[in-house]
Protein backbone atom coordinates (compact mmCIF):
# COMPACT_ATOMS: atom_id res chain seq x y z
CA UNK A 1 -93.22 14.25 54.21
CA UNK A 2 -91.36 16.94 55.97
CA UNK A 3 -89.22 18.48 52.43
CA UNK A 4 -91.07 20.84 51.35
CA UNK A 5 -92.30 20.62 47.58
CA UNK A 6 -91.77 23.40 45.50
CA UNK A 7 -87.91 23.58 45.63
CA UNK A 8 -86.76 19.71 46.70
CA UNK A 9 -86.98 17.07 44.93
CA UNK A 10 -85.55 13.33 44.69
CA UNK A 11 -82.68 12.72 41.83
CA UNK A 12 -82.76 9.42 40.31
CA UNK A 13 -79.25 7.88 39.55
CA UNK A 14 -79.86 4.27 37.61
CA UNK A 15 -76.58 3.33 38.08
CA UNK A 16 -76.18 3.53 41.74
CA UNK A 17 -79.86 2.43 42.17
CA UNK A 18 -78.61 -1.21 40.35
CA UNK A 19 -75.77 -1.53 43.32
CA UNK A 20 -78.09 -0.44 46.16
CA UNK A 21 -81.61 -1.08 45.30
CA UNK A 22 -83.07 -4.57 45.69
CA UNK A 23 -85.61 -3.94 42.53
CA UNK A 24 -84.92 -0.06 40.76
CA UNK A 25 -88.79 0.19 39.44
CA UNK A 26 -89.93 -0.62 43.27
CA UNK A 27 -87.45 2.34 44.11
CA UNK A 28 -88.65 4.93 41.57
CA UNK A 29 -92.11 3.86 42.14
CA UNK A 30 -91.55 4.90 45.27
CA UNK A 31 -90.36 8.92 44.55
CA UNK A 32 -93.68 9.56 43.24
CA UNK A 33 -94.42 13.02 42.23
CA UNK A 34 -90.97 13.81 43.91
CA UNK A 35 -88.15 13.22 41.36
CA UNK A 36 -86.43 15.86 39.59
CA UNK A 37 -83.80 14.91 37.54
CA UNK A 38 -82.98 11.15 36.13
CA UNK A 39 -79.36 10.00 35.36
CA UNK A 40 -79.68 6.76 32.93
CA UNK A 41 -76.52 4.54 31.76
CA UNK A 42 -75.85 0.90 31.28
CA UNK A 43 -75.11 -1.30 34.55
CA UNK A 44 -71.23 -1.19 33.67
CA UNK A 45 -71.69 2.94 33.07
CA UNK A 46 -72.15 1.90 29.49
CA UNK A 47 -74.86 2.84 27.13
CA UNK A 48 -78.62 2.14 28.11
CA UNK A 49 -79.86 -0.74 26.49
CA UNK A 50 -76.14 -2.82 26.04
CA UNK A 51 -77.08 -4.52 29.33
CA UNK A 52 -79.21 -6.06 32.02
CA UNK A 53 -80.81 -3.48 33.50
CA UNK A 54 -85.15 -4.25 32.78
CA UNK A 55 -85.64 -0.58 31.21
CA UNK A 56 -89.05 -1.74 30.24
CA UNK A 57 -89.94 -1.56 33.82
CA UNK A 58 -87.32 1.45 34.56
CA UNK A 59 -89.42 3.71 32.24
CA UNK A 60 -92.46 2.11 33.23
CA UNK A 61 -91.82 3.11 37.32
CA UNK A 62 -90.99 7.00 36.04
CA UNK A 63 -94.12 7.03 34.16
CA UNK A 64 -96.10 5.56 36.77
CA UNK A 65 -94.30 8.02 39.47
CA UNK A 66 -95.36 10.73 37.31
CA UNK A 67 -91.88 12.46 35.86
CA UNK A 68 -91.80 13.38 32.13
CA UNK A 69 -88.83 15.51 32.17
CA UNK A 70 -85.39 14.17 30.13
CA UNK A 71 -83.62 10.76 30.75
CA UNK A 72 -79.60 11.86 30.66
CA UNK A 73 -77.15 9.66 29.95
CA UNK A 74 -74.29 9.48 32.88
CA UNK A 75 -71.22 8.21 31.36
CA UNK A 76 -67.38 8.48 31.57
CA UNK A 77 -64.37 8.18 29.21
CA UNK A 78 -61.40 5.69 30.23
CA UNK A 79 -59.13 8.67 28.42
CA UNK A 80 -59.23 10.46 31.33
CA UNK A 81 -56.58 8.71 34.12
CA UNK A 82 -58.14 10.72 36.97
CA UNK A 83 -62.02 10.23 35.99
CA UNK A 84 -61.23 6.53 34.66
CA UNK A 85 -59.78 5.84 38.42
CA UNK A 86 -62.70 7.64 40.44
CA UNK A 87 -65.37 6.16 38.29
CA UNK A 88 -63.59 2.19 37.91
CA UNK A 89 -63.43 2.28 34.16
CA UNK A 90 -61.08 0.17 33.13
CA UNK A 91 -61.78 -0.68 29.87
CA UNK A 92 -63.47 1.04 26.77
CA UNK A 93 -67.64 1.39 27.47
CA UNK A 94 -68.05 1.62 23.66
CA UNK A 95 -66.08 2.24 20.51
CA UNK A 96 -66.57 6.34 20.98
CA UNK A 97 -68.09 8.35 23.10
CA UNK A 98 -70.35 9.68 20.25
CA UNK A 99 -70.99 6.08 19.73
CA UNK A 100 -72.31 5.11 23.77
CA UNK A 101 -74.40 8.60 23.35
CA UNK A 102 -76.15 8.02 19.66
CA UNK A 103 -76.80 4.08 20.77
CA UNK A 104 -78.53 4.79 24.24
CA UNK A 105 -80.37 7.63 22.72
CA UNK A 106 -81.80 5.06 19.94
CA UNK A 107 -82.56 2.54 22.67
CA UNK A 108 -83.88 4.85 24.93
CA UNK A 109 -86.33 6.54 22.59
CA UNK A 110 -87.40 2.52 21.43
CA UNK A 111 -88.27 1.84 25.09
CA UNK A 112 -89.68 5.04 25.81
CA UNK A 113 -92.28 4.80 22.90
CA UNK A 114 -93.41 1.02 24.09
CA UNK A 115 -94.99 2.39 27.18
């Protein structure tokens, strides 16, 4: 109520929303007409789609709150010591990089299109 709207808006980070959010659609639902920018990955930082998040409803709630700007994929690389120890990667998210990207593009344009 008191942000003002042209300048400030709410980002939307998927994986931190699955650790703090009792329901994520419930929490995007609730940025209506706010959000700005949406950061997408798999529950384990992995590639959207390879895990339990329900993206059906994930797209669903950003549809229903009203954004239509791009879903980017927030992921990290276990080749990197420092990044792989601030982000808790210990093990490989995917066979490449290229690989993580071109999959949870694939899935995400699949869901996208079923709404």
């Amino acid at each position: 109520d008191g942000l003002p709207v042209d300048g400030c808006g709410v980002g939307v980070d998927v994986y931190h929303q699955n650790i703090e959010e009792k329901h994520v659609g419930d929490a995007i639902r609730s940025a209506g007409g706010r959000i700005a920018h949406v950061q997408v990955c798999g529950n384990d930082r992995g590639a959207p789609g390879a895990d339990h998040l329900d993206w059906p409803d994930i797209t669903a709630a950003l549809a229903e709150a009203g954004y239509t700007g791009p879903l980017c994929i927030e992921s990290f690389t276990g080749e990197n010591a420092s990044i792989a120890t601030a982000a808790s990667i210990w093990r490989p998210l995917a066979p490449t990089q290229d690989a993580l990207a071109v999959d949870g593009l694939k899935f995400l344009r699949e869901v996208v299109g079923t709404r």
